[in-house]
Protein backbone atom coordinates (compact mmCIF):
# COMPACT_ATOMS: atom_id res chain seq x y z
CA UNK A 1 81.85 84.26 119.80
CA UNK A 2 80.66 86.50 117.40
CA UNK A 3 79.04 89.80 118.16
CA UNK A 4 77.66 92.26 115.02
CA UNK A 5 76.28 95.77 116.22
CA UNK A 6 74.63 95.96 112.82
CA UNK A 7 72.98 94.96 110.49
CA UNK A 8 74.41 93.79 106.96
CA UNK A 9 78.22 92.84 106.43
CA UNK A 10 80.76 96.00 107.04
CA UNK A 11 83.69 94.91 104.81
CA UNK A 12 87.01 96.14 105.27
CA UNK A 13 87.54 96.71 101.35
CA UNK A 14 85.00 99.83 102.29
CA UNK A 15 87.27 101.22 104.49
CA UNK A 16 90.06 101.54 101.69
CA UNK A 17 87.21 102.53 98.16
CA UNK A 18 89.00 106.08 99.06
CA UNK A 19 90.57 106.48 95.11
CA UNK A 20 92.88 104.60 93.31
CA UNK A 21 95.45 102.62 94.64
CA UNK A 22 99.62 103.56 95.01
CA UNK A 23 101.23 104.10 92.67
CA UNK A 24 103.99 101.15 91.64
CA UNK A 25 107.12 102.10 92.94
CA UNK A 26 110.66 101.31 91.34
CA UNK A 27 113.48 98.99 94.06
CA UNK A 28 115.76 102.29 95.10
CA UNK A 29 117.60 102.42 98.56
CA UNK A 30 119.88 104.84 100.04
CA UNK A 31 122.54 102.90 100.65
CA UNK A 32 124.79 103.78 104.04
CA UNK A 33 128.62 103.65 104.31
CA UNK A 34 128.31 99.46 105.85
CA UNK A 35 125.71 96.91 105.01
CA UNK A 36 123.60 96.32 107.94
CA UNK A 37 123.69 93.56 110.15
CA UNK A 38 120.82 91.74 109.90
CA UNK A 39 120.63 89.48 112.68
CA UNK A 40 120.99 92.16 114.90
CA UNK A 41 118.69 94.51 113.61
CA UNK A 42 116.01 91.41 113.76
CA UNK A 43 116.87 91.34 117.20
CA UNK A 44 116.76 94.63 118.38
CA UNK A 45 113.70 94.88 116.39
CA UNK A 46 112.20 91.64 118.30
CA UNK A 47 112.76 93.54 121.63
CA UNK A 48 111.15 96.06 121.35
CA UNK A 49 107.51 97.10 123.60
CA UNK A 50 106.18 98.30 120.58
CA UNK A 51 105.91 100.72 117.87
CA UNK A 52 103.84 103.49 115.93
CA UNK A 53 103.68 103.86 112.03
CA UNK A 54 102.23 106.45 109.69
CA UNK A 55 101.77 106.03 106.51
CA UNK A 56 99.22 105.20 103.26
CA UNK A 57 97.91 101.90 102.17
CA UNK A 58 96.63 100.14 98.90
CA UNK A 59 94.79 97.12 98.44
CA UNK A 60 94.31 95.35 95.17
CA UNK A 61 91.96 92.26 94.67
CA UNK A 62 90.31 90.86 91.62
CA UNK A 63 86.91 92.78 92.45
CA UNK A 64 87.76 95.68 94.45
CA UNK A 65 90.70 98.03 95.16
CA UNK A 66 91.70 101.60 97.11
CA UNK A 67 93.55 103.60 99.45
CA UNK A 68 93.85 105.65 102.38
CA UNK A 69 95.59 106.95 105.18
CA UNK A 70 97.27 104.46 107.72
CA UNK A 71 98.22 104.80 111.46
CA UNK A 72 99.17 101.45 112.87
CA UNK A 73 100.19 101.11 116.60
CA UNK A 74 101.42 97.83 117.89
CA UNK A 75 101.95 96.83 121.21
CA UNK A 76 103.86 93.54 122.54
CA UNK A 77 99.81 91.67 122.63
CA UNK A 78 97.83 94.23 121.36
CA UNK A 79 97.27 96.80 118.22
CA UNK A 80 95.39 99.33 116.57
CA UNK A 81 94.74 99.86 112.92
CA UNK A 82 93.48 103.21 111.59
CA UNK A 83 92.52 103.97 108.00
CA UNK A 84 90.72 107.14 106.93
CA UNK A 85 90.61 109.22 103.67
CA UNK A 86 91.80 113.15 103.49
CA UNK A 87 91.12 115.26 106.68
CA UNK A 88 90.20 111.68 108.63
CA UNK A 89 86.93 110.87 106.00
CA UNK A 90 85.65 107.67 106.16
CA UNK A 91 87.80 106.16 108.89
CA UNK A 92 87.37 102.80 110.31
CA UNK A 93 89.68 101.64 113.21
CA UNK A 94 90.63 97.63 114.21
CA UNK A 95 91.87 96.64 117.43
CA UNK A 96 92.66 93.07 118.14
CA UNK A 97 94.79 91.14 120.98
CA UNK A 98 94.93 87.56 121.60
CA UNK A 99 91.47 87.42 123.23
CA UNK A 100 89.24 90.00 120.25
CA UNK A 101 88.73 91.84 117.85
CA UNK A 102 86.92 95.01 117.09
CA UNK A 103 85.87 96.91 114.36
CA UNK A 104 84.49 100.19 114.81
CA UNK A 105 83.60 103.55 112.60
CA UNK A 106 85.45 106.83 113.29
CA UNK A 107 82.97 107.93 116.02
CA UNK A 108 83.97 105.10 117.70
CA UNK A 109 80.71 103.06 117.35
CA UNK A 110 81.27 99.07 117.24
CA UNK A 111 80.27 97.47 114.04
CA UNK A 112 81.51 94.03 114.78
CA UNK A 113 83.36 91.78 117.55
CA UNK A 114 84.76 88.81 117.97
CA UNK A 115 86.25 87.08 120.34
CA UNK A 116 88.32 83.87 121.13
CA UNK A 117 91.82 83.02 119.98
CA UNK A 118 91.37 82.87 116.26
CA UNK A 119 89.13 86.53 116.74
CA UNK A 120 91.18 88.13 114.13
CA UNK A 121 91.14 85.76 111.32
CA UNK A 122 87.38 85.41 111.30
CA UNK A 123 86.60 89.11 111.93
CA UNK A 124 89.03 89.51 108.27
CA UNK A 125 87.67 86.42 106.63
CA UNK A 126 83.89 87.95 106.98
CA UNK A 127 84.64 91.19 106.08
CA UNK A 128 87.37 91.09 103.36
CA UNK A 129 86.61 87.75 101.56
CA UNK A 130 89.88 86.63 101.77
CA UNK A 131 92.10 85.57 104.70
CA UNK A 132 94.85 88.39 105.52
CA UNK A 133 97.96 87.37 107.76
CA UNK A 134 97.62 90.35 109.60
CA UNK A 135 99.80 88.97 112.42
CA UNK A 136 102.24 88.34 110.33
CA UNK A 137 102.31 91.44 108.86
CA UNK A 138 103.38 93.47 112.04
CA UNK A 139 106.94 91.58 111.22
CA UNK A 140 106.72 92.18 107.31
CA UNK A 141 106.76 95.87 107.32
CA UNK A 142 109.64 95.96 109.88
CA UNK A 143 111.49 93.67 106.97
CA UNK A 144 111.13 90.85 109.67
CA UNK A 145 110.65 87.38 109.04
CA UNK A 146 107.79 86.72 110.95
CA UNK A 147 108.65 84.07 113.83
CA UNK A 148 107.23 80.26 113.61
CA UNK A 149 107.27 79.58 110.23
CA UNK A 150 109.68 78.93 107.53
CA UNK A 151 110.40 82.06 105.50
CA UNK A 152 112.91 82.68 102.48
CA UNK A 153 114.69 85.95 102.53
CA UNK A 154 116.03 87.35 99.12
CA UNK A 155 119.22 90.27 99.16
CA UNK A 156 120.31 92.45 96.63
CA UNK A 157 124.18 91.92 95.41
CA UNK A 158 124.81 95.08 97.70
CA UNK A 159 123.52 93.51 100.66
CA UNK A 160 119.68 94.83 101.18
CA UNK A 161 116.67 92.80 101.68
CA UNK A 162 114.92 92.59 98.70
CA UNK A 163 111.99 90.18 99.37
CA UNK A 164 110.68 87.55 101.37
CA UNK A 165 108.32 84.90 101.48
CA UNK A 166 106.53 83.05 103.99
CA UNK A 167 102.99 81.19 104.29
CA UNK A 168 102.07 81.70 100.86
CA UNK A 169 102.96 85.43 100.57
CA UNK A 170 105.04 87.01 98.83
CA UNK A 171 106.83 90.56 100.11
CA UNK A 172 108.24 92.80 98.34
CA UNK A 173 110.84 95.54 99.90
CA UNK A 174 112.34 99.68 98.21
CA UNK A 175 113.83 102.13 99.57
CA UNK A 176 115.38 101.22 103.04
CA UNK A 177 115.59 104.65 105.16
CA UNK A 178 116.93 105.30 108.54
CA UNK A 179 114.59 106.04 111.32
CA UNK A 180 115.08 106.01 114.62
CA UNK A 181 118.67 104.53 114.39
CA UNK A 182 116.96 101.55 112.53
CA UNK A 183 117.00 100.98 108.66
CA UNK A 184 113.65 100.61 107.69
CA UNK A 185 111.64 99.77 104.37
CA UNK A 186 110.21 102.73 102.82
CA UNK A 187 107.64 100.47 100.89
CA UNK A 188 106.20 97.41 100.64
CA UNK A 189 104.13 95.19 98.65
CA UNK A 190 102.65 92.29 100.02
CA UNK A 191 101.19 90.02 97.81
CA UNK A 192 99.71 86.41 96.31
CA UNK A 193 97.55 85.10 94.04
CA UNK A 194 94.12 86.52 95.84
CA UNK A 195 95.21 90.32 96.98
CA UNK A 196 98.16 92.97 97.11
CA UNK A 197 98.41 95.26 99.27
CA UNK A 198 101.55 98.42 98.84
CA UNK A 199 102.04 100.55 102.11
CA UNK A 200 104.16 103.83 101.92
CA UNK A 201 105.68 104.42 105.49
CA UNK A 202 106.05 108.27 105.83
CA UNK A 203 107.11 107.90 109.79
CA UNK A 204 107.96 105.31 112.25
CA UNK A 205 108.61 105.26 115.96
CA UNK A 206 109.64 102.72 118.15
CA UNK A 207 108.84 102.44 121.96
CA UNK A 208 105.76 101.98 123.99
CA UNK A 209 102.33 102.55 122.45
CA UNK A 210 100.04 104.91 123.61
C-alpha cells in the first residue's frame, strides 16, 4: 500500500543536492600489531542489538549528485536514516522495518509511506530512480558480507579487507580504525554501473538504539 502526503514526487537525490560530492579518497589503514580475525569480528558484529553511525554521504549518478550530513541508527528490525546539510538544513529522515517505510521532512511531516514487505524497495525505486540495496548496506559499512547471498571478499597482502562484492555491487573499503574495540572502515564506496555512493564515518557506536 502506498500512501503520498503530497503532491508531486519527493526524491531522495533532493535530500543529498547539498554541494559537491566527497572527495576521492586514497586505500590507507592504520594497521595494528595482529591482523584481525575476521570471522570473529563478523560474528560479534552479527550479535549485536544494534548500532549508531555519524558521518557524511555522497551520491553520484549519471544525472544528479551531492552530499550531506549522515546519522544512521539501526536496530535488530528497524532503522533510521538522517541526512541534512550544515546546522541540520534541508534534512529529510527514512525509517523503515519489515512492515514500512517512511519518509518525512525535518519537521517531521510525512511525505510518503509505504507499507508491506517489499515497503523499502518501492519507497527508493520512486524516489531515487534507481533501486538501492539499502538492506544490504547496514552489513556493507560494518565491512560485512551481507547474509543470504553469495558475496566475494577481496584482502590486501597485509591482511585487510579491501573490497567486496555482492548482488551486483561493488564495495570499496580505506582506512580501517578502531572504535569501540571493533576495527571499522573509515570509508566506503559503494558502487555499480547506475550510482556511487562514498560515506565518511566520523563516529560509530554499538549497542541498543535509541
Amino acid at each position: 500500500m502506498r500512501r503520498p502526503r503530497r503532491s508531486g514526487p519527493v526524491r531522495l537525490m533532493q535530500l543529498l543536492a547539498l554541494g559537491a560530492l566527497v572527495t576521492g579518497c586514497a586505500v590507507q589503514r592504520s594497521v595494528p600489531g595482529t591482523t584481525i580475525a575476521w570471522e570473529s569480528r563478523r560474528d560479534n558484529l552479527l550479535a549485536l542489538d544494534g548500532w549508531e553511525l555519524r558521518g557524511r554521504i555522497g551520491v553520484k549518478t549519471e544525472d544528479d549528485g551531492g552530499q550531506g550530513n549522515l546519522e544512521w541508527i539501526q536496530g535488530t528490525d528497524n532503522a533510521r536514516l538522517r541526512v541534512s546539510g550544515p546546522f541540520g538544513a534541508g534534512a529529510w529522515e527514512l525509517r523503515w522495518n519489515e512492515r514500512e517505510a517512511v519518509l518525512s521532512d525535518g519537521k517531521g511531516e510525512v511525505a510518503m509511506e509505504y507499507t508491506g514487505p517489499d515497503a523499502l524497495d518501492r519507497l527508493l525505486a520512486a524516489n531515487v530512480g534507481w533501486t538501492f540495496p539499502a538492506e544490504q548496506t547496514r552489513y556493507w559499512v560494518l565491512g560485512l558480507a551481507a547474509p543470504g547471498s553469495k558475496s566475494r571478499l577481496v584482502y590486501t597482502d597485509d591482511g585487510w579487507l579491501e573490497s567486496l562484492e555482492q548482488d551486483g555491487w561493488r564495495v570499496d573499503y580505506a582506512r580501517f580504525r578502531e572504535r569501540s574495540g571493533y576495527w571499522m572502515p573509515r570509508k566506503v564506496t559503494v558502487r555499480n554501473d547506475q550510482a556511487r555512493l562514498r560515506l565518511v564515518v566520523d563516529s560509530w557506536l554499538p549497542g541498543v538504539p535509541r
